[in-house]
N, C-alpha and C. Protein backbone atom coordinates (compact mmCIF):
# COMPACT_ATOMS: atom_id res chain seq x y z
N UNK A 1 148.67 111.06 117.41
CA UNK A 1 148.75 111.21 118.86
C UNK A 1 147.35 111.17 119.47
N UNK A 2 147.37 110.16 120.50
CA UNK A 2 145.71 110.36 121.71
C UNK A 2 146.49 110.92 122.49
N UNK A 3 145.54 111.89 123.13
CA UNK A 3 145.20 112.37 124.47
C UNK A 3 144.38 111.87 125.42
N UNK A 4 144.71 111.19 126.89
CA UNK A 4 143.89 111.36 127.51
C UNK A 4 143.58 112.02 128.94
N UNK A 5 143.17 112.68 129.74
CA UNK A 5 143.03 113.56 130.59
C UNK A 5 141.96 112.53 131.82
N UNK A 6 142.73 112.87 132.81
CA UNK A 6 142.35 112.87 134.37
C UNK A 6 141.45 113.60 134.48
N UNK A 7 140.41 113.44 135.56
CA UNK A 7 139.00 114.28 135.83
C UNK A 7 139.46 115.44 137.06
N UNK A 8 139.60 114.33 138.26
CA UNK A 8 139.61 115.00 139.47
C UNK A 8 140.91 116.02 139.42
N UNK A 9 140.80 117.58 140.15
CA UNK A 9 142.21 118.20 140.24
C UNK A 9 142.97 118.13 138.91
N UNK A 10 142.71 118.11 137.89
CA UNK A 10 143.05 118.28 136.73
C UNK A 10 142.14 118.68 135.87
N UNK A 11 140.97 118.46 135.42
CA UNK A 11 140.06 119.64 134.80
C UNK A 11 139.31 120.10 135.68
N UNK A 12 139.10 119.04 136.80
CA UNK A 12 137.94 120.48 137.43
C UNK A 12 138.29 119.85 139.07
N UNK A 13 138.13 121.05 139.78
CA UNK A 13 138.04 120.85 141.46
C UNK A 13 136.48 120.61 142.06
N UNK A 14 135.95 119.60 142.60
CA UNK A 14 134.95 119.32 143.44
C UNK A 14 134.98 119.55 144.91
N UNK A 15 134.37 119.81 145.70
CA UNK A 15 133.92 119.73 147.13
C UNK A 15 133.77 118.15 147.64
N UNK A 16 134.34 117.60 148.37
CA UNK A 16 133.86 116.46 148.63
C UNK A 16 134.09 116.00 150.27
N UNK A 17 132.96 114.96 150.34
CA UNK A 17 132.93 115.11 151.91
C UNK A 17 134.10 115.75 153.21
N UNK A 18 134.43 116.20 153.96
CA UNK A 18 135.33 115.73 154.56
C UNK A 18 135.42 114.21 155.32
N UNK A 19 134.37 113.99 155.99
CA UNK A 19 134.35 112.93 156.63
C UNK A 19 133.43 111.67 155.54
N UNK A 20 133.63 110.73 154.57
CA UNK A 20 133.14 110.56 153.68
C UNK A 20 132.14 109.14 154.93
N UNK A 21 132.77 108.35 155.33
CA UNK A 21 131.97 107.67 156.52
C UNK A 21 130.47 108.19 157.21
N UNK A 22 130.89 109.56 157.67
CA UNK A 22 129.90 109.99 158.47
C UNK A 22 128.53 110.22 156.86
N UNK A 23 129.03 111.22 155.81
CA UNK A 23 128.55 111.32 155.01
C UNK A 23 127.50 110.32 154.55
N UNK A 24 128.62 108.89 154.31
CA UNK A 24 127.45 108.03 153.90
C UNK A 24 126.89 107.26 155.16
N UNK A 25 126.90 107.63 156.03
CA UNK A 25 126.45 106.75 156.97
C UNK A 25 124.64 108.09 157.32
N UNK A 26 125.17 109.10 156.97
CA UNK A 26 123.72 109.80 156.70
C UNK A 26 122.86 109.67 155.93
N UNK A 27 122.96 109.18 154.95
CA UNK A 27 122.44 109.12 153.78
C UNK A 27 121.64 107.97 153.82
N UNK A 28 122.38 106.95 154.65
CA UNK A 28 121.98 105.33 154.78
C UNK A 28 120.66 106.09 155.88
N UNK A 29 120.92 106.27 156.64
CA UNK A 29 120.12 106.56 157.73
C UNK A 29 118.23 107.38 156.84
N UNK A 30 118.74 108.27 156.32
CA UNK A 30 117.65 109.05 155.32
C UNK A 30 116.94 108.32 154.46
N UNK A 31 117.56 107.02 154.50
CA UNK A 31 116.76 105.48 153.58
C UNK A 31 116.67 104.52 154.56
N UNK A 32 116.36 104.59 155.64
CA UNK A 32 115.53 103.61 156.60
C UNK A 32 116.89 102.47 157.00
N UNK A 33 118.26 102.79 156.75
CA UNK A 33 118.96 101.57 157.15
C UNK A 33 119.44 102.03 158.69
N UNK A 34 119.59 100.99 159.39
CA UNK A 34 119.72 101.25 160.43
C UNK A 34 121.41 100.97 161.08
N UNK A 35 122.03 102.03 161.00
CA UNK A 35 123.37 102.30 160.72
C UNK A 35 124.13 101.82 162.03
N UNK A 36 124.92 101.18 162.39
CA UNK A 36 125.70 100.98 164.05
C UNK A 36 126.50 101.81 163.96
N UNK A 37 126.47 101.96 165.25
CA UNK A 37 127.28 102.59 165.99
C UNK A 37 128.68 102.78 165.65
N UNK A 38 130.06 101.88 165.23
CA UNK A 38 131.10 101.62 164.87
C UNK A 38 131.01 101.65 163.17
N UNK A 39 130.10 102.33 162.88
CA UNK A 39 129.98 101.86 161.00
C UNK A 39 131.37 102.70 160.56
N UNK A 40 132.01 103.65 161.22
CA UNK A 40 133.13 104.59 160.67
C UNK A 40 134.26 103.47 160.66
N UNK A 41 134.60 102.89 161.77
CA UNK A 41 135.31 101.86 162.17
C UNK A 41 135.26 100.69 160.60
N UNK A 42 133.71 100.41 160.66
CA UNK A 42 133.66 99.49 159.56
C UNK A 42 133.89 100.11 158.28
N UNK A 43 133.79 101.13 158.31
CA UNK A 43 133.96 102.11 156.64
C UNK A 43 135.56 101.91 156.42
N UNK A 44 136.37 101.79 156.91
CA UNK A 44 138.04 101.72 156.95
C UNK A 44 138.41 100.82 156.78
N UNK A 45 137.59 99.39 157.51
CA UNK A 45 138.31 97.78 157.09
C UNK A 45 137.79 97.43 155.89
N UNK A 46 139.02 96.70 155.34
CA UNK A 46 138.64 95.45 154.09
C UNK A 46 137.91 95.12 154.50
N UNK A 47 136.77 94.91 153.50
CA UNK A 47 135.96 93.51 153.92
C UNK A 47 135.66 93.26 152.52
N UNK A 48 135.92 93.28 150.91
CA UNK A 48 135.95 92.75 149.99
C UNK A 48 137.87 92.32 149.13
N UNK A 49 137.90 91.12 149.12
CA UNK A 49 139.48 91.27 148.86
C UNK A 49 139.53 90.91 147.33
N UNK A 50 140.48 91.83 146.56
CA UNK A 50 140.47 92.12 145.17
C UNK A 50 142.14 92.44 144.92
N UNK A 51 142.47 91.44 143.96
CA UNK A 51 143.93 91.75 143.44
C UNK A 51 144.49 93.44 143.25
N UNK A 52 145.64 93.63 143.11
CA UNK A 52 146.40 94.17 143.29
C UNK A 52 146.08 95.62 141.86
N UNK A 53 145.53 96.85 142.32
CA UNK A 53 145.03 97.25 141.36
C UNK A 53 143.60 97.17 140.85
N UNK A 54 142.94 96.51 141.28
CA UNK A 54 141.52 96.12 141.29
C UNK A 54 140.59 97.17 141.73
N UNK A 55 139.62 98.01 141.26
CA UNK A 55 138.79 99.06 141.27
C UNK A 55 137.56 98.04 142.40
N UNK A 56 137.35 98.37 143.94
CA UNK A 56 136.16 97.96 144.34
C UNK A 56 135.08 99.15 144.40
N UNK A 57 134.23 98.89 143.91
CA UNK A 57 133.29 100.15 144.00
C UNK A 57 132.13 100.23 145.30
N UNK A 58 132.54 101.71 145.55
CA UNK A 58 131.92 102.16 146.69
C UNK A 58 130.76 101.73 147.15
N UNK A 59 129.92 101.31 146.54
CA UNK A 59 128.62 100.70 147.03
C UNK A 59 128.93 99.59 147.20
N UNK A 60 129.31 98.54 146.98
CA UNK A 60 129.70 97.38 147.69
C UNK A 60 130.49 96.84 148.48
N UNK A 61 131.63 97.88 148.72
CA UNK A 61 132.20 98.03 150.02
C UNK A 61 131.32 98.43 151.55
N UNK A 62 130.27 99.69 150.89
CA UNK A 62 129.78 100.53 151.82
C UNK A 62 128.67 98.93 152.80
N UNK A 63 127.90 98.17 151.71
CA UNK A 63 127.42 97.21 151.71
C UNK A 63 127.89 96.08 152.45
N UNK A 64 128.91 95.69 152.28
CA UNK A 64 129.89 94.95 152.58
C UNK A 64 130.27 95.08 154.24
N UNK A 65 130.64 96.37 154.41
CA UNK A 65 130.58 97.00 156.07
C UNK A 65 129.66 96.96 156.56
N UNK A 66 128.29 97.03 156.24
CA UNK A 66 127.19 96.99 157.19
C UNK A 66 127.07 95.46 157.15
N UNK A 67 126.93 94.53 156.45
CA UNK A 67 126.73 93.39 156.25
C UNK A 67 127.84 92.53 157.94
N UNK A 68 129.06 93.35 157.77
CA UNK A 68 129.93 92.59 158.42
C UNK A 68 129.53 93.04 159.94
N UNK A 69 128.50 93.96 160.52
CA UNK A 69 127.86 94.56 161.61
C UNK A 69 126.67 94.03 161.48
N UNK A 70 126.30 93.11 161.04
CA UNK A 70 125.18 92.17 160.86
C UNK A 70 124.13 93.14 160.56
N UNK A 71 124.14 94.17 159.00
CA UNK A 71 122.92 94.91 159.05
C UNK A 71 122.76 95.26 157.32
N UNK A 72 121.52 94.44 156.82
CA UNK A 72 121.16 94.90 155.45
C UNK A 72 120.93 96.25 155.41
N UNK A 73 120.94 96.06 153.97
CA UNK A 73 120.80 97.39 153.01
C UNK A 73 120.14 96.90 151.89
N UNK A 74 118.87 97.26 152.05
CA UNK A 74 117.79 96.07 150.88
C UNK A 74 117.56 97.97 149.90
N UNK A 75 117.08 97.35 149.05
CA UNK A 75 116.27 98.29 147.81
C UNK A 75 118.06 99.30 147.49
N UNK A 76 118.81 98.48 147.42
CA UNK A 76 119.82 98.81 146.78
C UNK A 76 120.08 100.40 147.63
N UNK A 77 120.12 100.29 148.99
CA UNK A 77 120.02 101.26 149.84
C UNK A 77 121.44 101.73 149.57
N UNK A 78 122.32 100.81 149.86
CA UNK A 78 123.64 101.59 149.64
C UNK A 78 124.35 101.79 148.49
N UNK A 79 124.47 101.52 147.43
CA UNK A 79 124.45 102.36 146.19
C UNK A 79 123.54 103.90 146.18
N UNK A 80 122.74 104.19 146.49
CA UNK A 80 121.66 104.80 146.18
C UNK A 80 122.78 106.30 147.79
N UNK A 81 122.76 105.88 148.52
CA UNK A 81 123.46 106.23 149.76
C UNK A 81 124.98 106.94 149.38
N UNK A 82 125.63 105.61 148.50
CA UNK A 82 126.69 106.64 147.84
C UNK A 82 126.74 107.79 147.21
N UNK A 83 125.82 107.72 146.24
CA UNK A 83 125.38 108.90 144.87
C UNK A 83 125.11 109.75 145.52
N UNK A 84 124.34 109.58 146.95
CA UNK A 84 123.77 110.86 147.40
C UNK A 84 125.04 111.32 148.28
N UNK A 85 126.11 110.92 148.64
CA UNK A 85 127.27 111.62 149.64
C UNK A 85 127.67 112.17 148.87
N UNK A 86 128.22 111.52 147.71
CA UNK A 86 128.75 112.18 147.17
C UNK A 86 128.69 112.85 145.43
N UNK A 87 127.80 113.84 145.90
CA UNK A 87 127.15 115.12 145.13
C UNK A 87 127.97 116.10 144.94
N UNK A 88 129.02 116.56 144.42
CA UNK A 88 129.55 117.49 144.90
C UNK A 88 129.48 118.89 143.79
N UNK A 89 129.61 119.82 144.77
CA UNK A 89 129.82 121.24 144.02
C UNK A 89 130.77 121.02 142.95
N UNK A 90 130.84 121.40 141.45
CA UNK A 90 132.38 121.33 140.20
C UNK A 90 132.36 122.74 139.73
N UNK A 91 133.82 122.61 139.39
CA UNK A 91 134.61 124.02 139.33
C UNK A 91 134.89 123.25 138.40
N UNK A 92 134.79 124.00 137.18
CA UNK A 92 135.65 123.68 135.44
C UNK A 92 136.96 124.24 136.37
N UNK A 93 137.88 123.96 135.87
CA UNK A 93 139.44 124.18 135.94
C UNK A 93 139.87 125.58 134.79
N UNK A 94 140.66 126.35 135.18
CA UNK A 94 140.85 127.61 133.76
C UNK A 94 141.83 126.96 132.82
N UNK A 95 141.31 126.93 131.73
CA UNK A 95 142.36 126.34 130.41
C UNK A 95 142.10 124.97 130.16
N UNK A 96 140.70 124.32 130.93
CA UNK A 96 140.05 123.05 130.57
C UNK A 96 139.66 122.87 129.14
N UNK A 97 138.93 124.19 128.95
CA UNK A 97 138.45 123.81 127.31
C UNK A 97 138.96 123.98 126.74
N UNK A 98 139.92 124.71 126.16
CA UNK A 98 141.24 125.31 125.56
C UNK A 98 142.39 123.54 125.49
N UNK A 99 142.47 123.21 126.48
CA UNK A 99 143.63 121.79 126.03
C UNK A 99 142.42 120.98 125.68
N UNK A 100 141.33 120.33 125.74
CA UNK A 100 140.73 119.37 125.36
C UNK A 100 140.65 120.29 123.45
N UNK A 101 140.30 120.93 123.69
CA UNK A 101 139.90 121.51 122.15
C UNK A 101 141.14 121.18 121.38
N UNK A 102 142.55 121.70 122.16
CA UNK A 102 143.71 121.78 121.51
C UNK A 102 144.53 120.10 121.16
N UNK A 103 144.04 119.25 122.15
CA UNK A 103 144.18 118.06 122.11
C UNK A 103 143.58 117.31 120.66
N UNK A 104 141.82 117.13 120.54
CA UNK A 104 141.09 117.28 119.55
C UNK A 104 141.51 117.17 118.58
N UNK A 105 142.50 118.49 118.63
CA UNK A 105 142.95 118.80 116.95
C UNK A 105 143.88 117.90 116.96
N UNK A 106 144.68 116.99 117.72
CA UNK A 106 146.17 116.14 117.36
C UNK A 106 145.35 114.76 117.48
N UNK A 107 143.77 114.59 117.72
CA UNK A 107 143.64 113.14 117.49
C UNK A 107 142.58 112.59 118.55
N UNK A 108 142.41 111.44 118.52
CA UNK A 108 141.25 110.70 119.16
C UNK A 108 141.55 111.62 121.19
N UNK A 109 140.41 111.75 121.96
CA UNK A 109 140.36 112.20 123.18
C UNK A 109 139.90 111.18 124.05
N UNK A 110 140.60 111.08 125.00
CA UNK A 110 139.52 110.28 126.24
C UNK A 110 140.00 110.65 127.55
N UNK A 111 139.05 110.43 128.20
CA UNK A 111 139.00 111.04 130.05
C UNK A 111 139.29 109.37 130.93
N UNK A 112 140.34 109.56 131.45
CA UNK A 112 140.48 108.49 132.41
C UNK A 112 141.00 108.82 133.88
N UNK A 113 139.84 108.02 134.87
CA UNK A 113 139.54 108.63 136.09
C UNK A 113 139.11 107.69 136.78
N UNK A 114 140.11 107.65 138.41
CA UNK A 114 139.83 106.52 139.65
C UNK A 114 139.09 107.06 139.96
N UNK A 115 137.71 106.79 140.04
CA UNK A 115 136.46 106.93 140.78
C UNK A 115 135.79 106.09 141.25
N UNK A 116 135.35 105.34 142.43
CA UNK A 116 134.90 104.73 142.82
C UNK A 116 133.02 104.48 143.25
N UNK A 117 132.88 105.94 143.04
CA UNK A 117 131.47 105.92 143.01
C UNK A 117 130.40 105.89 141.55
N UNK A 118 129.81 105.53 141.77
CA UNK A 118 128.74 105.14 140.02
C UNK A 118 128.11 106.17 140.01
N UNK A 119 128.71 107.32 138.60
CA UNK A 119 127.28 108.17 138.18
C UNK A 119 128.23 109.68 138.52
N UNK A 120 129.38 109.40 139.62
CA UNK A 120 130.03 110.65 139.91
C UNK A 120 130.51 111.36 138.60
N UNK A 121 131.32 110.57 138.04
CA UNK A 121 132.37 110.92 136.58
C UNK A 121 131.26 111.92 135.97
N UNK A 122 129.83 111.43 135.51
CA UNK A 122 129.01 111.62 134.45
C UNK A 122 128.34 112.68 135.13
N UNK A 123 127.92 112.67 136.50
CA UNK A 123 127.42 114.04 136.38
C UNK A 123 128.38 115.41 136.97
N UNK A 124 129.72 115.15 137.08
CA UNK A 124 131.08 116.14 137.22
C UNK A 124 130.62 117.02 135.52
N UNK A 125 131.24 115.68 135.00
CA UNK A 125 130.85 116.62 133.29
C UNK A 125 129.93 116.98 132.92
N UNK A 126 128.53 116.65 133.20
CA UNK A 126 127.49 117.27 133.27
C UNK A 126 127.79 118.81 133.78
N UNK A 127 128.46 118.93 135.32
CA UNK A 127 127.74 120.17 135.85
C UNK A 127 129.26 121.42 135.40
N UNK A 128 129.95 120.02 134.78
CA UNK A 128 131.50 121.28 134.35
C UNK A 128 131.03 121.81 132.92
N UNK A 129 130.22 121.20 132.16
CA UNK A 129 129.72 121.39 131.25
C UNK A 129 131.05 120.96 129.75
N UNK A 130 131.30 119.64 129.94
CA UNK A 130 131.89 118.64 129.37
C UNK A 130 131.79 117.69 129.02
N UNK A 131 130.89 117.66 129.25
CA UNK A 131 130.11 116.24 128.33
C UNK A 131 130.62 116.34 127.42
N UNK A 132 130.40 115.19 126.71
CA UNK A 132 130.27 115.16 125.28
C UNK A 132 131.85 115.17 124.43
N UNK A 133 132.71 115.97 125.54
CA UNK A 133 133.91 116.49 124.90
C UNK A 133 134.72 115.15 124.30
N UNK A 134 134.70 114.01 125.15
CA UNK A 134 135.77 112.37 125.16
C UNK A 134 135.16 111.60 124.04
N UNK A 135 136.08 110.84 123.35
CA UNK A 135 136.07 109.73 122.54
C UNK A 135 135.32 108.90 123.08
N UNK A 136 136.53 108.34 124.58
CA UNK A 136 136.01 107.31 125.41
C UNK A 136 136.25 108.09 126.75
N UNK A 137 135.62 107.78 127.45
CA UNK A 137 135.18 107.48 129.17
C UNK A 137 135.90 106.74 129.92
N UNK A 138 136.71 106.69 130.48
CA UNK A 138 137.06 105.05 131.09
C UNK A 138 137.13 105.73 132.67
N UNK A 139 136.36 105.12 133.43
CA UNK A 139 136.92 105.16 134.85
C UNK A 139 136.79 103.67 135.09
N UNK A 140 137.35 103.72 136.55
CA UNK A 140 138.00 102.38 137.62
C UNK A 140 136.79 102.14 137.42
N UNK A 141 135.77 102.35 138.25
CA UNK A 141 134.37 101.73 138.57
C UNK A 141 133.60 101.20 137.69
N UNK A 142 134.14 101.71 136.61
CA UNK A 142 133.44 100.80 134.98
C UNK A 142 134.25 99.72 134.36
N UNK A 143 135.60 100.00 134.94
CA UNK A 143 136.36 98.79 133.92
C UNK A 143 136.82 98.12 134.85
N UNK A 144 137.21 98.33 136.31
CA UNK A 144 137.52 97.47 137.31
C UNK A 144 138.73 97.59 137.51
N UNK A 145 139.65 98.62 137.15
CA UNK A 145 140.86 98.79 137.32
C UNK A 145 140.91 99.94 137.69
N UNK A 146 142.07 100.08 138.37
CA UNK A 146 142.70 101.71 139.03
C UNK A 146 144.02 102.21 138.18
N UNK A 147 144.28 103.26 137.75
CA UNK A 147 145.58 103.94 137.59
C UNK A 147 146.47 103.81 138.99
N UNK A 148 147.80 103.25 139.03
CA UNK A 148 148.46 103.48 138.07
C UNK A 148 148.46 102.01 136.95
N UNK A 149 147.99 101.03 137.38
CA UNK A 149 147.19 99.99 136.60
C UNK A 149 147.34 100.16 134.92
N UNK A 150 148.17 99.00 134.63
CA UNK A 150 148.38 98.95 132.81
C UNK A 150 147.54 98.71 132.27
N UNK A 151 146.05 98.11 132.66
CA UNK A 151 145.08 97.20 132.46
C UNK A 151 144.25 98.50 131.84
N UNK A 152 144.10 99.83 133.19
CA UNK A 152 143.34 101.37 132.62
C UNK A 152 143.66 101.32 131.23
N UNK A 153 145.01 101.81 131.32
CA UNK A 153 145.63 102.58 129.83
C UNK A 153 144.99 102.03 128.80
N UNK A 154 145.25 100.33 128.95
CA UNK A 154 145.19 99.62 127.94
C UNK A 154 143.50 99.66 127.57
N UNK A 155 142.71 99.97 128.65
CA UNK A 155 141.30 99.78 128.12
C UNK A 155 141.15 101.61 127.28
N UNK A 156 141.75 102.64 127.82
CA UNK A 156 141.59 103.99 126.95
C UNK A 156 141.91 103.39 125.33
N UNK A 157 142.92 102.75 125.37
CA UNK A 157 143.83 102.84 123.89
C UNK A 157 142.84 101.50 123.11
N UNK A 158 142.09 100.79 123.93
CA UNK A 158 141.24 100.23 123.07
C UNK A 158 140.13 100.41 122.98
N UNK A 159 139.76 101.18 123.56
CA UNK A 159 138.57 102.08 122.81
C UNK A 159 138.82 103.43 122.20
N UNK A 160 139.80 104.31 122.63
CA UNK A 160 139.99 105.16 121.14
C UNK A 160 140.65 104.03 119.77
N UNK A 161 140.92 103.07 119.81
CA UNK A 161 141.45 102.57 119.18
C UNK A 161 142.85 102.67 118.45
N UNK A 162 144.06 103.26 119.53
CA UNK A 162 145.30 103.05 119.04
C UNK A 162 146.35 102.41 120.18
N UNK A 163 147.46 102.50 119.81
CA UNK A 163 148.75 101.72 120.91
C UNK A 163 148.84 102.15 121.97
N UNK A 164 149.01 102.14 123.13
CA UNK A 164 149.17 102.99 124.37
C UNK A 164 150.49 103.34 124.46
N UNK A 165 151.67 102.82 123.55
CA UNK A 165 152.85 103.82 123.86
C UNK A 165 151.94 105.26 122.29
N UNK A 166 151.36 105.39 122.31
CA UNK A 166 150.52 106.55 121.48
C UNK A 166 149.94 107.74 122.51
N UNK A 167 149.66 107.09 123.48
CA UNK A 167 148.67 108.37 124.38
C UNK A 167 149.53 108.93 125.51
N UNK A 168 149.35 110.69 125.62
CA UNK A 168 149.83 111.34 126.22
C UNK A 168 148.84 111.31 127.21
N UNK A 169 149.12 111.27 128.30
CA UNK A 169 148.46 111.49 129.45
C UNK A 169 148.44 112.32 130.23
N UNK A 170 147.22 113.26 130.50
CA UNK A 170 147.69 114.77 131.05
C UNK A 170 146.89 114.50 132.59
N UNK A 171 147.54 114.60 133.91
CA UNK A 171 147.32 114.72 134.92
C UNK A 171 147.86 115.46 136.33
N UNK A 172 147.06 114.84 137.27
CA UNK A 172 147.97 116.11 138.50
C UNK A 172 148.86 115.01 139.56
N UNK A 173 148.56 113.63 139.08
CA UNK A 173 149.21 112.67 140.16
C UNK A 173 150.46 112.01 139.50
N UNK A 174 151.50 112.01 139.71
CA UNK A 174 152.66 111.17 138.96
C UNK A 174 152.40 109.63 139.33
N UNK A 175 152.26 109.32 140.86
CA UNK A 175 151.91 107.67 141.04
C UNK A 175 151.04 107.42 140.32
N UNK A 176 149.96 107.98 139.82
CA UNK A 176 148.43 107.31 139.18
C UNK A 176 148.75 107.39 137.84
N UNK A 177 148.62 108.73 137.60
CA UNK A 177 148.51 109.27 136.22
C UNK A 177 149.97 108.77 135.47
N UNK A 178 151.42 108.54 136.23
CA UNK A 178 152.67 108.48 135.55
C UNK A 178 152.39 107.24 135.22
N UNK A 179 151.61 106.41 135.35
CA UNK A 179 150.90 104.76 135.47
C UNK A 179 151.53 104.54 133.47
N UNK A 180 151.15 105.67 132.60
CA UNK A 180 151.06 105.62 131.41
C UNK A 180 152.05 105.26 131.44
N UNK A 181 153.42 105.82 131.53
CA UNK A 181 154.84 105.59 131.29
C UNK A 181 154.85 104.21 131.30
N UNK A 182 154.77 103.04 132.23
CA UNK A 182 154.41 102.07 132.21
C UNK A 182 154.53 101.16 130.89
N UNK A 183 153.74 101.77 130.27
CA UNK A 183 152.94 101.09 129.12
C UNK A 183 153.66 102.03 127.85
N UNK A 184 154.66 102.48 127.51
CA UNK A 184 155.05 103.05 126.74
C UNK A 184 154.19 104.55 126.14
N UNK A 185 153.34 105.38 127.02
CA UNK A 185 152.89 106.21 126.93
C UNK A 185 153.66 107.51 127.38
N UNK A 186 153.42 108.76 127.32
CA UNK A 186 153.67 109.84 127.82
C UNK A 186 152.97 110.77 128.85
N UNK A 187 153.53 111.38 129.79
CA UNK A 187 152.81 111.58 131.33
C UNK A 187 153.22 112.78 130.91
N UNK A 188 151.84 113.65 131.20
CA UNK A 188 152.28 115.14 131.50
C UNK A 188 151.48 115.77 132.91
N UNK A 189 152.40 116.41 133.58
CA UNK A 189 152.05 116.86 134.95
C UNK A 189 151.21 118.02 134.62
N UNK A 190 150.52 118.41 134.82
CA UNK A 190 149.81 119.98 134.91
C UNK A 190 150.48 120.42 136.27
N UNK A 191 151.13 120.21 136.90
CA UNK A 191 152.30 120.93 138.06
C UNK A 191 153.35 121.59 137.01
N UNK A 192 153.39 121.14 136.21
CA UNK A 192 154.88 121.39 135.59
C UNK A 192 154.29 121.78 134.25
N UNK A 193 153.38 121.56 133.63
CA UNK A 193 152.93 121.96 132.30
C UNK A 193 151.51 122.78 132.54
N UNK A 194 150.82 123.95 132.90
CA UNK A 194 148.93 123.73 133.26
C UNK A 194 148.60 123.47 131.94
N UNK A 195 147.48 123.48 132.27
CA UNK A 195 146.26 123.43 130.95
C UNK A 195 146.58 124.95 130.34
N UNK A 196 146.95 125.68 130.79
CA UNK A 196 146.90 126.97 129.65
C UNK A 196 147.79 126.57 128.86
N UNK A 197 148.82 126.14 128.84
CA UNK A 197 150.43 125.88 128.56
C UNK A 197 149.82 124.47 127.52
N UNK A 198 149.45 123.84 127.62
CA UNK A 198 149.01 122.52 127.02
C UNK A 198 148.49 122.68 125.36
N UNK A 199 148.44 123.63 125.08
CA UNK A 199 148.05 123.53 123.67
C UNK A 199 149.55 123.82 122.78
N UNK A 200 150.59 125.06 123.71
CA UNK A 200 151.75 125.15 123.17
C UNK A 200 152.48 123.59 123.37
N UNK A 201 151.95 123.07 124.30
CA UNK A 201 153.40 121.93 124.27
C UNK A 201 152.35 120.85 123.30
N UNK A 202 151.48 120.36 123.32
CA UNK A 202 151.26 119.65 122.15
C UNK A 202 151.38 119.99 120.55
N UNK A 203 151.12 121.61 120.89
CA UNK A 203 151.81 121.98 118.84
C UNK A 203 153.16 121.90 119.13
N UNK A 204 154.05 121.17 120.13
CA UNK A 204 155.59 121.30 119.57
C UNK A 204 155.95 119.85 119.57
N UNK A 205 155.02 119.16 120.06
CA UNK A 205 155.15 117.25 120.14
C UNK A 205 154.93 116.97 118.93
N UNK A 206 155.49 115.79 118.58
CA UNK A 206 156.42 115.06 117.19
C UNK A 206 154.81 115.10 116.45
């Protein structure tokens, strides 16, 4: 049996902008870009078009909107603009280390997580103090796919290296995270199962 585990609202709770627009439209400003007026407006429209399931990452959207208000973002201003909005305060989750540990023991681990910003995932586990814990890593922004997306699963199960009807998937979203079912995997809600509970229901799985 793999395990793999969701980041956000499932091991740990973050702070994150309320207004994520205004956020990065500060940040741009604190690096010399010169932000319009309507950039909130532009933060909401498409302006990169990507199939169905397709991970666009936040800095080139953010990019993308100023571009379409006729306004660069040189020295990689808006990437740099993202990372800094979004910084957020992490709360380990209670019974985080306890199911990853308990997981561990039934087999290969990995963390899979829609994130759209570069560097967020890595320093969450940094400040939850989880590093280190996953096989594999997989978020959207690295592999280009979103949960509920077969394409995710399939990149977890090929880098722990087994079948994806093999991996249990422990999360807090049924549309994203139930994505596994999909693919002949197993979805477990932490609504209906928590992380304290998660070490009894994997010592009773086949």
């Amino acid at each position: 049996m793999a395990v793999s585990f969701d980041l956000f609202d499932t091991l740990v709770s973050v702070d994150t902008p309320g207004s994520p627009a205004a956020a990065v439209a500060a940040e741009l400003r604190d690096r010399g870009v010169s932000v319009p007026s309507d950039f909130g407006d532009a933060y909401r429209e498409v302006h990169i078009e990507a199939p169905a399931g397709a991970e666009v990452p936040l800095p080139a959207h953010v990019a993308a909107a100023l571009s379409s208000r006729g306004v660069d973002a040189p020295n990689n201003a808006a990437r740099r603009a993202v990372v800094a909005a979004f910084d957020p305060e992490v709360e380990r989750r209670e019974g985080a280390r306890a199911a990853i540990d308990a997981a561990a023991d039934r087999g290969p681990v990995a963390l899979c997580s829609n994130c759209s910003v570069p560097e967020l995932v890595g320093r969450t586990l940094v400040r939850a103090r989880l590093r280190g814990s996953f096989d594999a890593v997989v978020t959207s922004v690295g592999c280009g796919w979103r949960k509920p997306d077969a394409i995710t699963f399939e990149h977890v199960g090929a880098q722990l290296g087994v079948e994806t009807d093999s991996i249990v998937h422990v999360g807090d979203d049924p549309e994203t995270d139930g994505g596994i079912e999909t693919v002949g995997g197993e979805f477990v809600d932490v609504a209906e199962t928590p992380l304290s509970s998660l070490p009894e229901y994997l010592e009773s799985g086949p």
